[in-house]
Protein backbone atom coordinates (compact mmCIF):
# COMPACT_ATOMS: atom_id res chain seq x y z
CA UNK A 1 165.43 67.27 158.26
CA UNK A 2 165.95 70.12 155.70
CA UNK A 3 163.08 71.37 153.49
CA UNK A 4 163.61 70.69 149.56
CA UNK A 5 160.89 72.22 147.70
CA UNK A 6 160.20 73.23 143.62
CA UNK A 7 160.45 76.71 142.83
CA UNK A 8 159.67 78.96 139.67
CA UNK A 9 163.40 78.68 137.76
CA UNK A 10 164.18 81.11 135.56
CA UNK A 11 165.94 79.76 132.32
CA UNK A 12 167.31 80.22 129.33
CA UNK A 13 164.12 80.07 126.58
CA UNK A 14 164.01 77.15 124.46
CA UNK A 15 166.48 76.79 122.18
CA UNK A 16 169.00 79.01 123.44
CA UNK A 17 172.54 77.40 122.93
CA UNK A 18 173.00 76.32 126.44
CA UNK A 19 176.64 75.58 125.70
CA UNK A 20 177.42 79.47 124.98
CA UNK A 21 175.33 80.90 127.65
CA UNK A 22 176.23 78.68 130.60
CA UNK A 23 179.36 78.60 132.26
CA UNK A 24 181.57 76.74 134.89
CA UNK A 25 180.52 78.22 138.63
CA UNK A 26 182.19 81.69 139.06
CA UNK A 27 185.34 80.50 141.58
CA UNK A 28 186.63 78.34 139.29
CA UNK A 29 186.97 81.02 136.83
CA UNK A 30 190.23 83.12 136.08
CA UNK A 31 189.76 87.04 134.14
CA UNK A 32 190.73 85.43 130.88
CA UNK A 33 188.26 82.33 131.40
CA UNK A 34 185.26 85.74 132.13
CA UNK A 35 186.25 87.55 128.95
CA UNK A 36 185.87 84.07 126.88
CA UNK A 37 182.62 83.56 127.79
CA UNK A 38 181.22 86.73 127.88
CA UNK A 39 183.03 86.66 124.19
CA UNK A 40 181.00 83.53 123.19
CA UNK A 41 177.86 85.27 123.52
CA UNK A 42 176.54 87.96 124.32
CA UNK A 43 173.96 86.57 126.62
CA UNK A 44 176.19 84.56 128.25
CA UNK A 45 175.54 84.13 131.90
CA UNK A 46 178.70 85.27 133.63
CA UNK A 47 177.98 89.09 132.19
CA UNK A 48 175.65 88.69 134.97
CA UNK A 49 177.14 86.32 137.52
CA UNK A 50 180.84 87.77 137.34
CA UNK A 51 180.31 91.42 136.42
CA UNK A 52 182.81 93.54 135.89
CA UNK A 53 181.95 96.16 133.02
CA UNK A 54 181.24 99.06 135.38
CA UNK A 55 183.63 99.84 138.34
CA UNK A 56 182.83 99.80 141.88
CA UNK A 57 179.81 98.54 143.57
CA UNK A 58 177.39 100.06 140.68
CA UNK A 59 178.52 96.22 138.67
CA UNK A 60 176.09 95.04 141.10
CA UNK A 61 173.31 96.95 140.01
CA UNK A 62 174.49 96.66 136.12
CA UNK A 63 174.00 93.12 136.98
CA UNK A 64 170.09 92.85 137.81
CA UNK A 65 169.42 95.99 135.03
CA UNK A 66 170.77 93.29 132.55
CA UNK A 67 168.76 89.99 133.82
CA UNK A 68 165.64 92.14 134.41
CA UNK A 69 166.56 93.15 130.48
CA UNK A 70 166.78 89.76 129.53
CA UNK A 71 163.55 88.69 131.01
CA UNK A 72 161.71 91.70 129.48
CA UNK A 73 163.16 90.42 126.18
CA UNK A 74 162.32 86.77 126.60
CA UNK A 75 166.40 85.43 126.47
CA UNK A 76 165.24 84.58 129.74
CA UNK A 77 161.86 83.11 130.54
CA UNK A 78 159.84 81.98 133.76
CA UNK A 79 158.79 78.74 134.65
CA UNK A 80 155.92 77.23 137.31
CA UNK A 81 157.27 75.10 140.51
CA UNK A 82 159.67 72.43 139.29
CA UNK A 83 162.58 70.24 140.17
CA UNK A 84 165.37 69.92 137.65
CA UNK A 85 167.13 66.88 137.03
CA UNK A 86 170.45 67.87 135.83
CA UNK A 87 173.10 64.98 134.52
CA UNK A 88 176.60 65.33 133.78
CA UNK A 89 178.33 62.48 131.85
CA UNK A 90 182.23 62.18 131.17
CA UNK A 91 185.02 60.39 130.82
CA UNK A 92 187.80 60.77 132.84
CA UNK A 93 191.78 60.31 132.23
CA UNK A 94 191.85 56.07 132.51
CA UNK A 95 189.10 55.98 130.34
CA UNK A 96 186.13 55.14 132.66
CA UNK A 97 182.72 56.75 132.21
CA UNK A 98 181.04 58.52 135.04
CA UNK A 99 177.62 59.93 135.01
CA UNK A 100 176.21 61.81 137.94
CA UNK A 101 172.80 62.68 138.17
CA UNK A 102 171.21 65.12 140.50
CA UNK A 103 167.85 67.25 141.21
CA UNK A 104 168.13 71.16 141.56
CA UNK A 105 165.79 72.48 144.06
CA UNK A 106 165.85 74.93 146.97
CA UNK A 107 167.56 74.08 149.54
CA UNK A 108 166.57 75.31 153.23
CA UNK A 109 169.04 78.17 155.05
CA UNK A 110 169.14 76.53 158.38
CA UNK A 111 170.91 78.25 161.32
CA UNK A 112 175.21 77.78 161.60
CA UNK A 113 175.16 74.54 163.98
CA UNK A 114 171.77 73.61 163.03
CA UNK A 115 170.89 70.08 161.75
CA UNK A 116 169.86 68.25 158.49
CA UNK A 117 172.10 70.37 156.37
CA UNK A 118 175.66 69.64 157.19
CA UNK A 119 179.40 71.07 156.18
CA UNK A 120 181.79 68.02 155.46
CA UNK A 121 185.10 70.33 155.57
CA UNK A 122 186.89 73.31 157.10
CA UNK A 123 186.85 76.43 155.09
CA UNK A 124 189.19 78.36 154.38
CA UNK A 125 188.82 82.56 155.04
CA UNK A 126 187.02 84.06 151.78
CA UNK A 127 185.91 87.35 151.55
CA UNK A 128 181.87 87.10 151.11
CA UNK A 129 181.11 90.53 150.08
CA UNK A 130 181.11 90.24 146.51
CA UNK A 131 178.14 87.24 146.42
CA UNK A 132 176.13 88.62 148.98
CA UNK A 133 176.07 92.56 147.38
CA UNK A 134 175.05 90.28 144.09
CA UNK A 135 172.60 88.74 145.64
CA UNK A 136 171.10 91.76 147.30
CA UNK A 137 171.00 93.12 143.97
CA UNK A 138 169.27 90.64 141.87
CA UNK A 139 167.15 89.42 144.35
CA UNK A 140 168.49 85.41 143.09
CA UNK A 141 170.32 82.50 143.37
CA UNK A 142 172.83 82.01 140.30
CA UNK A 143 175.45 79.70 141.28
CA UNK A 144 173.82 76.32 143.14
CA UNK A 145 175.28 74.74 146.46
CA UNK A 146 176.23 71.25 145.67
CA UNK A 147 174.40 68.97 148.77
CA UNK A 148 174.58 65.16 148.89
CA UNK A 149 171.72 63.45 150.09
CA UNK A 150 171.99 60.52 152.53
CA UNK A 151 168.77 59.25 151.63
CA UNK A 152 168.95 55.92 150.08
CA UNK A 153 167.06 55.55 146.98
CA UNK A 154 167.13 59.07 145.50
CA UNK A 155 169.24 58.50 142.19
CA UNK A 156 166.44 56.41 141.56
CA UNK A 157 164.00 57.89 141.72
CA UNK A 158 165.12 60.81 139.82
CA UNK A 159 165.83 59.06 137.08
CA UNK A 160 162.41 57.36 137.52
CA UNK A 161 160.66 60.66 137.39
CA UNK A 162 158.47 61.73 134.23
CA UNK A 163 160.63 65.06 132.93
CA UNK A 164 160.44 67.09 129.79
CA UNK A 165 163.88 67.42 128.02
CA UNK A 166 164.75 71.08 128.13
CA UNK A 167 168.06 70.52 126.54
CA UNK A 168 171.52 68.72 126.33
CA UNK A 169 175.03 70.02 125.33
CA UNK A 170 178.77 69.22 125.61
CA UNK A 171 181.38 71.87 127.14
CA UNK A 172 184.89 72.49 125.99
CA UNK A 173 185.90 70.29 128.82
CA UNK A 174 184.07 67.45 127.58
CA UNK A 175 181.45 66.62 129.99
CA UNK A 176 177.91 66.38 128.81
CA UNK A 177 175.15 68.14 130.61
CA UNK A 178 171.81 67.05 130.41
CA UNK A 179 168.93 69.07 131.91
CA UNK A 180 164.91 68.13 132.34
CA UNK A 181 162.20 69.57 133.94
CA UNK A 182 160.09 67.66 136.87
CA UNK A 183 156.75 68.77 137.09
CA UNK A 184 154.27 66.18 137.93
CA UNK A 185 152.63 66.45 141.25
CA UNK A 186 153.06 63.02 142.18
CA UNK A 187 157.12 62.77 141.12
CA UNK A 188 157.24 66.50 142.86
CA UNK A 189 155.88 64.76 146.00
CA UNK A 190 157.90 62.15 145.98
CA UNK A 191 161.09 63.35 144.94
CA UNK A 192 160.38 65.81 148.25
CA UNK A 193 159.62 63.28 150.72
CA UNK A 194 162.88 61.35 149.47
CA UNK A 195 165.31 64.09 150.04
CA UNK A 196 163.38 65.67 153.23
CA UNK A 197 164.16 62.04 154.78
CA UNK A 198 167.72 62.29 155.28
CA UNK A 199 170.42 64.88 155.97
CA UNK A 200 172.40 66.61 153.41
CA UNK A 201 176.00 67.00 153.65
CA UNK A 202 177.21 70.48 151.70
CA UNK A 203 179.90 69.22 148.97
CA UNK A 204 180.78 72.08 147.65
CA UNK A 205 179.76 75.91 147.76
CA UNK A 206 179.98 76.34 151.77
CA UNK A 207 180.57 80.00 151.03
CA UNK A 208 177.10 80.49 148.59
CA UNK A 209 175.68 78.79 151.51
CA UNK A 210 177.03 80.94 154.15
CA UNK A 211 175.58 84.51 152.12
CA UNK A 212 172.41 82.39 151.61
CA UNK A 213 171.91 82.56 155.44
CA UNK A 214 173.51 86.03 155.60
CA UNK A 215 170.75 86.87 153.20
CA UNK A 216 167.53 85.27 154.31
CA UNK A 217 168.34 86.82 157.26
CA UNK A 218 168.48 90.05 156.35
CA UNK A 219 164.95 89.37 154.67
CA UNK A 220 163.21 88.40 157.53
CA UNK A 221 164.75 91.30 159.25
CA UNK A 222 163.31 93.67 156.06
CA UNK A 223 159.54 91.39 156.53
CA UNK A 224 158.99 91.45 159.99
CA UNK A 225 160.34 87.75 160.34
CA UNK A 226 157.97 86.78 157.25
CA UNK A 227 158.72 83.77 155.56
CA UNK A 228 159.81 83.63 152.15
CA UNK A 229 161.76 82.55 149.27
CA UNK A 230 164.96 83.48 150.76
CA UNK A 231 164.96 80.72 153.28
CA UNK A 232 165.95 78.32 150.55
CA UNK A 233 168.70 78.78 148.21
CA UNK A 234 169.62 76.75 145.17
CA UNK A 235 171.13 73.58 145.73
CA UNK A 236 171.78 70.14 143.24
CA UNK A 237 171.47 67.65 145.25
CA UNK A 238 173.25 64.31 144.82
CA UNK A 239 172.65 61.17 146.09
CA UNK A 240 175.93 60.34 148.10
CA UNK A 241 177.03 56.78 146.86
CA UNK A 242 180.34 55.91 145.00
CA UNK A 243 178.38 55.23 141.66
CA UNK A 244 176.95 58.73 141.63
CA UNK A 245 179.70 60.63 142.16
CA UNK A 246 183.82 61.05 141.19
CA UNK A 247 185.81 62.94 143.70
CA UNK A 248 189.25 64.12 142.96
CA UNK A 249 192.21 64.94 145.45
CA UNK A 250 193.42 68.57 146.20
CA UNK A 251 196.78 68.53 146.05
CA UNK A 252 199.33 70.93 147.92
CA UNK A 253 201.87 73.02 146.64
CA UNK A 254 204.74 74.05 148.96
CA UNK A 255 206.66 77.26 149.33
CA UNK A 256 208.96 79.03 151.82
CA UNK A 257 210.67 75.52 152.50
CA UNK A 258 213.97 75.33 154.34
CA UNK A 259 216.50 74.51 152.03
CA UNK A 260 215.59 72.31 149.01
CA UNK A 261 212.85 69.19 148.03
CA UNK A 262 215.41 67.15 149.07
CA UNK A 263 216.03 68.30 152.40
CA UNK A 264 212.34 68.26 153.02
CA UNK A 265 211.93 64.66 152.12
CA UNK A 266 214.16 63.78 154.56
CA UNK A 267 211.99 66.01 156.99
CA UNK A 268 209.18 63.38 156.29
CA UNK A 269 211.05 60.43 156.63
CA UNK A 270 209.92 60.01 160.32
CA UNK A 271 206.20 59.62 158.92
CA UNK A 272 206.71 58.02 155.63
CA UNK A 273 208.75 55.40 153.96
CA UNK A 274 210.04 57.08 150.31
CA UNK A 275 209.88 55.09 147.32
CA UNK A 276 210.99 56.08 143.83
CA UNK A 277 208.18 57.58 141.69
CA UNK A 278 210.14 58.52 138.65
CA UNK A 279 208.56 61.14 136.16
CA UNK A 280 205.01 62.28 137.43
CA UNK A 281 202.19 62.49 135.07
CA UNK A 282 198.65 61.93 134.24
CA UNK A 283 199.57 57.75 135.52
CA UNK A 284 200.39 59.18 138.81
CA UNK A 285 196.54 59.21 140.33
CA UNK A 286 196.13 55.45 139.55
CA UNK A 287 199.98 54.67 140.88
CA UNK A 288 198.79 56.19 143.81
CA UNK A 289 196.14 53.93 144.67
CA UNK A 290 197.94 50.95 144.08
CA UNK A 291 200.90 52.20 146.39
CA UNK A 292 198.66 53.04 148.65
CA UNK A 293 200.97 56.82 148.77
CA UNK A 294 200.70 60.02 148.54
CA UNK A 295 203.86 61.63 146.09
CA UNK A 296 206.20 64.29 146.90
CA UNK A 297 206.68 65.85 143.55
CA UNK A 298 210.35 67.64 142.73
CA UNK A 299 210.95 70.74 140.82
CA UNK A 300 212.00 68.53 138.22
CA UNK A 301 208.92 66.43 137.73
CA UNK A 302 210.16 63.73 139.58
CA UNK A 303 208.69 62.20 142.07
CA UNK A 304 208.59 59.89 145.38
CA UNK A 305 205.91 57.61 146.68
CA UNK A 306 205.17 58.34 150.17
CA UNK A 307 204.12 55.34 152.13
CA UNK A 308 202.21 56.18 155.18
CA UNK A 309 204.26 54.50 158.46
CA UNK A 310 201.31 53.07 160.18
CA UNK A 311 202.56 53.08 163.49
CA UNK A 312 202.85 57.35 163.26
CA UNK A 313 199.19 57.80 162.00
CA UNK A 314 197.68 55.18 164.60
CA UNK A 315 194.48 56.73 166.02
CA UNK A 316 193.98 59.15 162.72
CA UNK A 317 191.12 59.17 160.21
CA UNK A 318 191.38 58.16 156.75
CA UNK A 319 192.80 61.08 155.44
CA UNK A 320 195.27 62.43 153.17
CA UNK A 321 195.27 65.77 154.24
CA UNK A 322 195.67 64.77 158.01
CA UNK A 323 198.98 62.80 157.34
CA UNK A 324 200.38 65.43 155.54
CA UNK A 325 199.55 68.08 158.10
CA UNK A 326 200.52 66.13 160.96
CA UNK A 327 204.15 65.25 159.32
CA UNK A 328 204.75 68.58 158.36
CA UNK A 329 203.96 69.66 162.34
CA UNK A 330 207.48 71.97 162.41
CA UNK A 331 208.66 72.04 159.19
CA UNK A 332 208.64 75.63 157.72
CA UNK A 333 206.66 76.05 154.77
CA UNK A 334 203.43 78.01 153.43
CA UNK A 335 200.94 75.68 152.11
CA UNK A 336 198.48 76.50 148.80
CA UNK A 337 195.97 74.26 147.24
CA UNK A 338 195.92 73.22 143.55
CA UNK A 339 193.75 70.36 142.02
CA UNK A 340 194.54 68.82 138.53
CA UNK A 341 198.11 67.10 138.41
CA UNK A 342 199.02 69.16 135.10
CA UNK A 343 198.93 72.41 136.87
CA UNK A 344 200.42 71.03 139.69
CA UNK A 345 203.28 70.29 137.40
CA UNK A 346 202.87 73.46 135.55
CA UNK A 347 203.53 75.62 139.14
CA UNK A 348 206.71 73.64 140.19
CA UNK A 349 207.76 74.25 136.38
CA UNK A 350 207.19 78.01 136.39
CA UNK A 351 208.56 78.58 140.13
CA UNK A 352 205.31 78.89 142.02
CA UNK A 353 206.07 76.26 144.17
CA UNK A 354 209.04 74.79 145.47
CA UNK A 355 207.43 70.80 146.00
CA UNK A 356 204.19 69.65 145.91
CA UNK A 357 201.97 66.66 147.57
CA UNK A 358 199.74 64.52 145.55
CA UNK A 359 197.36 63.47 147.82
CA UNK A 360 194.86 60.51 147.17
CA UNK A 361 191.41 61.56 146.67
CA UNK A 362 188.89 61.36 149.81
CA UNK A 363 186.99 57.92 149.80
CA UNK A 364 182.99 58.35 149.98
CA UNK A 365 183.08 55.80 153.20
CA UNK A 366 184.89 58.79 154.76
CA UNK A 367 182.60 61.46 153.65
CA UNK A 368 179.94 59.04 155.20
CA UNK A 369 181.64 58.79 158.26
CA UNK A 370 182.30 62.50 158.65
CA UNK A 371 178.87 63.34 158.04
CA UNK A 372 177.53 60.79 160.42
CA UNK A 373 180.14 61.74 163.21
CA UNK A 374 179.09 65.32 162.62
CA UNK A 375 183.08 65.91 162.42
CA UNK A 376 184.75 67.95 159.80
CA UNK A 377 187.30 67.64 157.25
CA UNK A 378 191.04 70.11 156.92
CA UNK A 379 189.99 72.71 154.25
CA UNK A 380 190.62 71.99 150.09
CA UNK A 381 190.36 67.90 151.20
CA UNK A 382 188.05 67.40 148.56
CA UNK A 383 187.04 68.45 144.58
CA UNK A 384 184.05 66.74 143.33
CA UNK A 385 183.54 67.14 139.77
CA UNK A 386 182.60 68.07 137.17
CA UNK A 387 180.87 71.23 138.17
CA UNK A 388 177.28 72.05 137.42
CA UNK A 389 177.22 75.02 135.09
CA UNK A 390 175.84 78.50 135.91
CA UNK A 391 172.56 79.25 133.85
CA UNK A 392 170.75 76.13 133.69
CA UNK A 393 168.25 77.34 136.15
CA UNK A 394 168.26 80.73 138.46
CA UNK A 395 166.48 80.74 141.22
CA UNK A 396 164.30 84.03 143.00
CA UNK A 397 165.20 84.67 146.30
CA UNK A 398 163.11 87.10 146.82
CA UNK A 399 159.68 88.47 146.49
C-alpha cells in the first residue's frame, strides 16, 4: 500500500485573506479567470502557479524568484510535519448540502502499473511540459492530486483528529473551504496507518501525478537513487463513500455530424428508445435520474430522453459514457467534453456544437468496482467537485 506521510507545508501566514490569494486548480482556469485573480491581489497564488508575465520558458524561473520572494518576506511562511484537513461545504442546484472532508498529505510516486495508487479513467493526450518545467523550477508541489481512499473509517477519523483552525472562507462560487492543521503525534500516526491500509484510487489530477513521477525520477537520477521528498507529491485524500463526496457527469458536445440533430437521433434509435424532454435546464440532472436517460440536447434547447434498450448494452458496465460510445460506433462526429449543463447550453447556443449528450453522473458503486477490478474508465467520465483551491498548502519537493 502507498506511503502517506506529513510534510513541512508552506502557507499563506496567518491572516492572509485566503479567499484572494487562493484559487481554483490551474486547468480549470480560462486567461480572463488568471488576470482576475492575479487582479484580486497581488499575492495571489496563480502569479505563481499560472505564470505568464515574462515570455518563454524564463515564466518558469519568474515563478520560484517570486515564491522564494514571498517566503523571504513572510506572505509565505513554513510550517513543521503536518496533515491538513481541508473541508469544502456547499450547496448544490436542488438545494441539498454536501460537505466533503479530506486530509492533504504526500502522496507516494509509485511506478506506471504499480499498486496501491490507482487511475480510475482513461486520459486523454495533454501536453505535460508546462507542469513539469514548473516544477523543476520551484522545486514544489502547488496544485494537489485528488486520491480517494478505500480505507473504511478515514472521514472519521479526520474529523476526530485534534487540529488548529488555520482559517475558513467562502469563494465566488459559493463553496466554503475550511482548512486545519494536524499535528499531534498520535492523530499523525493514526491518520497514517488509516490511509497506508488501503489503496487509493486517483480522482482527479492523473496528469500532476504523471510529472510527479516524471519528476522524482529525474531526482533520484540527479541523487544517485537517494531518497527524498520528491517521491511523494501532494495529494487530498478522500475517503471514497457516497456521503463524502458529489460527482457530476461530463457531458459531450457533438460536432462534424452528418446532417442535422435530427437525423442523428434517428442514428441512435437502434440503442435507445427517445422520449420527449422539452426545454433543458438546470431540472434536467434530476429528470435524468428518474428516467433513468441520458438527453440528446437540440440546437434549440430542446431536448430528448434517451432510454437505454437493455437488450443492446447487455454485458456492459454501468456507464454513461460506454452507451454513448458504443451507439455512436459509425456515426460521424468529433466528440468534446463540457461539464455544467449551462455551458452546455451556452455552446449549442453560440454554434460550438451541433448536439450534445447529458450523461448521468458516474455512481460511487462503479468507481468501487473499477478500482477493485483494476479496470479503467473512457476519459472525461467523471467531475468530482468542488475543487480544492491552489494555496492552502504547497508542498517541497525537493531538497
Amino acid at each position: 500500500m502507498p506511503r502517506f506521510e506529513p510534510f513541512p507545508a508552506i502557507r499563506y501566514a496567518d491572516g492572509a485573506p485566503l479567499a484572494d490569494v487562493t484559487a481554483p486548480p490551474y486547468d480549470v482556469l480560462s486567461d480572463a479567470d488568471r488576470a482576475a485573480l492575479a487582479a484580486r491581489h497581488p499575492h495571489n497564488v496563480v502569479v505563481i502557479d499560472v505564470p505568464v508575465e515574462a515570455d518563454g520558458p524564463g515564466r518558469y524561473d519568474a515563478a520560484a524568484t517570486t515564491l522564494r520572494a514571498w517566503l523571504a518576506s513572510g506572505v509565505l511562511v513554513q510550517d513543521a510535519a503536518a496533515y491538513y484537513r481541508s473541508a469544502m461545504t456547499f450547496t448544490d442546484e436542488a438545494g441539498v448540502v454536501h460537505r466533503t472532508v479530506g486530509l492533504l498529505g504526500g502522496l507516494e510516486v509509485v511506478p506506471e502499473g504499480g499498486d496501491g495508487v490507482l487511475p480510475h479513467e482513461q486520459t486523454t493526450p495533454k501536453a505535460k511540459t508546462d507542469r513539469l518545467d514548473l516544477t523543476r523550477a520551484t522545486g514544489m508541489n502547488l496544485s494537489a492530486v485528488w486520491g480517494l481512499s478505500m480505507a473504511t473509517g478515514l472521514a472519521d477519523a479526520v474529523a476526530a483528529a485534534p487540529a488548529t483552525d488555520i482559517g475558513a472562507f467562502t469563494d465566488d462560487a459559493g463553496v466554503r473551504h475550511d482548512l486545519a492543521r494536524i499535528d499531534d503525534p498520535a492523530a499523525v500516526a493514526h491518520l497514517r496507518a488509516v490511509v497506508e491500509a488501503a489503496p487509493v484510487v486517483i480522482a482527479d489530477g492523473h496528469h500532476r501525478y504523471a510529472i510527479s513521477r516524471t519528476y522524482a525520477a529525474e531526482q533520484r537520477a540527479a541523487h544517485d537513487g537517494a531518497p527524498g521528498p520528491w517521491d511523494l507529491t501532494l495529494t487530498f485524500v478522500v475517503q471514497l463513500a457516497p456521503e463524502h463526496l458529489f460527482i457530476q457527469a461530463i457531458h459531450r458536445l457533438l460536432t462534424d455530424l452528418e446532417g442535422t440533430s435530427t437525423d442523428l437521433a434517428r442514428r441512435l434509435d437502434d440503442c435507445f428508445e427517445r422520449r420527449p424532454a422539452g426545454p433543458v435546464d438546470a431540472t434536467i440532472t434530476a429528470r435524468l435520474a428518474d428516467a433513468g436517460a441520458l438527453c440528446l440536447v437540440h440546437p434549440d434547447g430542446t431536448g430528448e430522453f434517451l432510454v437505454p434498450r437493455p437488450e443492446r448494452f447487455a454485458g456492459r458496465r454501468d456507464l454513461d459514457s460506454l452507451r454513448l460510445e458504443a451507439a455512436l460506433d459509425g456515426v460521424a462526429h468529433t466528440k468534446t467534453y463540457q461539464h455544467g449543463v449551462e455551458h452546455v447550453l451556452a455552446a449549442l447556443r453560440d454554434g460550438r456544437a451541433q448536439a450534445a449528450v447529458l450523461l448521468r453522473p458516474v455512481s460511487i458503486a462503479e468507481i468501487q468496482r473499477t478500482a477493485d477490478e483494476r479496470v479503467l474508465m473512457p476519459p472525461k467520465s467523471t467531475f468530482f467537485a468542488p475543487k480544492p483551491r491552489t494555496g492552502l498548502v504547497i508542498r517541497p519537493a525537493s531538497d
